[in-house]
Protein backbone atom coordinates (compact mmCIF):
# COMPACT_ATOMS: atom_id res chain seq x y z
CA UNK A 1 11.07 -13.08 -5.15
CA UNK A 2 9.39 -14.81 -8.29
CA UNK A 3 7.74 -13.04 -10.62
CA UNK A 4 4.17 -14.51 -9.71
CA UNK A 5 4.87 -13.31 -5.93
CA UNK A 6 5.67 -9.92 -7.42
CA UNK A 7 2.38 -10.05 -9.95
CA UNK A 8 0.51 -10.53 -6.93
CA UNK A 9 1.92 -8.17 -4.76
CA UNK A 10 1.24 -5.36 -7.56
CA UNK A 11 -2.17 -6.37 -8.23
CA UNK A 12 -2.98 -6.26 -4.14
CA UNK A 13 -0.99 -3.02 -3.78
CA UNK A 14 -2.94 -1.40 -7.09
CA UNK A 15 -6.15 -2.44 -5.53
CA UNK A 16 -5.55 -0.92 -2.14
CA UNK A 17 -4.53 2.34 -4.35
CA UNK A 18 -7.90 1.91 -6.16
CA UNK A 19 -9.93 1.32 -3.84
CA UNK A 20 -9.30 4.03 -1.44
CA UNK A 21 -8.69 6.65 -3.99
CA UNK A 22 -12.61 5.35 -5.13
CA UNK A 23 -13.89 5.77 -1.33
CA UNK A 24 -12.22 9.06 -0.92
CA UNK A 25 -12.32 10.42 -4.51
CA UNK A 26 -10.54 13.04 -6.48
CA UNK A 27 -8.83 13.40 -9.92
CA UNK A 28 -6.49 12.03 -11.55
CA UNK A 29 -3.37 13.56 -9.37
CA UNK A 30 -4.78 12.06 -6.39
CA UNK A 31 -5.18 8.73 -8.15
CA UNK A 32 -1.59 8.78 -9.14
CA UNK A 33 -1.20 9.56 -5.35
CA UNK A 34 -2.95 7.26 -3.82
CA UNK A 35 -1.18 4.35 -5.88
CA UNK A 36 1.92 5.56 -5.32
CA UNK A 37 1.70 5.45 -1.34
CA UNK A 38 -0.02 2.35 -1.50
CA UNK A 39 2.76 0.74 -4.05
CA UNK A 40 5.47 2.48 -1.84
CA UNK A 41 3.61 0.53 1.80
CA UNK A 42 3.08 -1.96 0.41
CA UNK A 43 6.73 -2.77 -0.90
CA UNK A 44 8.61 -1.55 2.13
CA UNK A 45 6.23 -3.11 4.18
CA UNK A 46 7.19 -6.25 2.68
CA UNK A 47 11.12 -5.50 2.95
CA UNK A 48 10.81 -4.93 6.66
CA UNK A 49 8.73 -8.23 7.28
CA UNK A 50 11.40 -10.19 5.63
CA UNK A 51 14.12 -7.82 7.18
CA UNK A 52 12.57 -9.16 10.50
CA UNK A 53 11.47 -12.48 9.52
CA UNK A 54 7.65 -11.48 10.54
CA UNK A 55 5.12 -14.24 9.13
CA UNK A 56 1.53 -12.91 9.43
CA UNK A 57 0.31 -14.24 6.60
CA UNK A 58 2.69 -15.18 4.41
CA UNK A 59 2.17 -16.39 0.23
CA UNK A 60 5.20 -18.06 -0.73
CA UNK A 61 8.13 -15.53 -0.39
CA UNK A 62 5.39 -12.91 -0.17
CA UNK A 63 4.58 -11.22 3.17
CA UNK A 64 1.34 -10.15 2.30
CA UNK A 65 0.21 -9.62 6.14
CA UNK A 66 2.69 -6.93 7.26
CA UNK A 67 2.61 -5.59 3.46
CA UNK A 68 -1.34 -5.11 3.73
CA UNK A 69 -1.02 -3.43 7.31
CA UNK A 70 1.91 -0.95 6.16
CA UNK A 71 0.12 -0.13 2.93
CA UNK A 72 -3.01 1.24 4.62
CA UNK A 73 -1.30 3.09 6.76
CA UNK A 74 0.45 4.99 4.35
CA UNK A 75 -2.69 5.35 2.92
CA UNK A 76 -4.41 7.25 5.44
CA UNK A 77 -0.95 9.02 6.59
CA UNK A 78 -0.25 10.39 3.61
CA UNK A 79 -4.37 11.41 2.76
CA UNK A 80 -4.46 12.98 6.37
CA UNK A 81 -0.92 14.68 5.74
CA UNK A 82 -1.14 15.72 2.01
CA UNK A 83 -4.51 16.03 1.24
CA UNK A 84 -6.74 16.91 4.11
CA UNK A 85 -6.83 20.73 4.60
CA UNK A 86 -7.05 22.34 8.05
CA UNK A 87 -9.97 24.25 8.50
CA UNK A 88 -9.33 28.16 9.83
C-alpha cells in the first residue's frame, strides 16, 4: 500500500464517519464512534477484498468498492446495535 492509497483511504473513511455522525447527530462520543466504525469497515473491508482478490472499483492498490460497502455497514450495524435504544 503507498502512502497516497492510504491518504485516500483515510480521508474517504473520515468522511463516511463525518457524514453520518452529521445525518444522525450526537456529541462528541458518538463522533469518536462513528469514525471509529467507519475507519475500522472501511480498513477490513479493504483487507478482505484483497484477501479475495474482489475488484469493484479498485484505485491503484486501493479497493475502494468493497471498502465503501463494508464501511456503511458497520455504520448502521453498530448505530442500530450501540446506539439505538429499544423502546418499552
Amino acid at each position: 500500500m503507498t502512502l497516497p492509497a492510504f491518504v485516500l483511504g483515510a480521508t474517504v473513511a473520515t468522511l463516511f464517519g463525518a457524514a453520518f455522525h452529521l445525518w444522525r447527530g450526537g456529541n462528541l462520543g458518538r463522533l469518536l464512534l462513528y469514525m471509529g466504525l467507519a475507519w475500522g469497515g472501511f480498513w477490513a473491508g479493504h483487507w478482505l477484498a484483497a484477501q479475495m482478490n474482489w475488484g469493484l472499483f479498485r484505485v491503484g492498490p486501493l479497493f475502494l468498492g468493497i471498502a465503501t460497502l463494508i464501511s456503511l455497514g458497520t455504520l448502521f450495524a453498530g448505530h442500530w446495535l450501540l446506539v439505538v435504544q429499544p423502546k418499552v
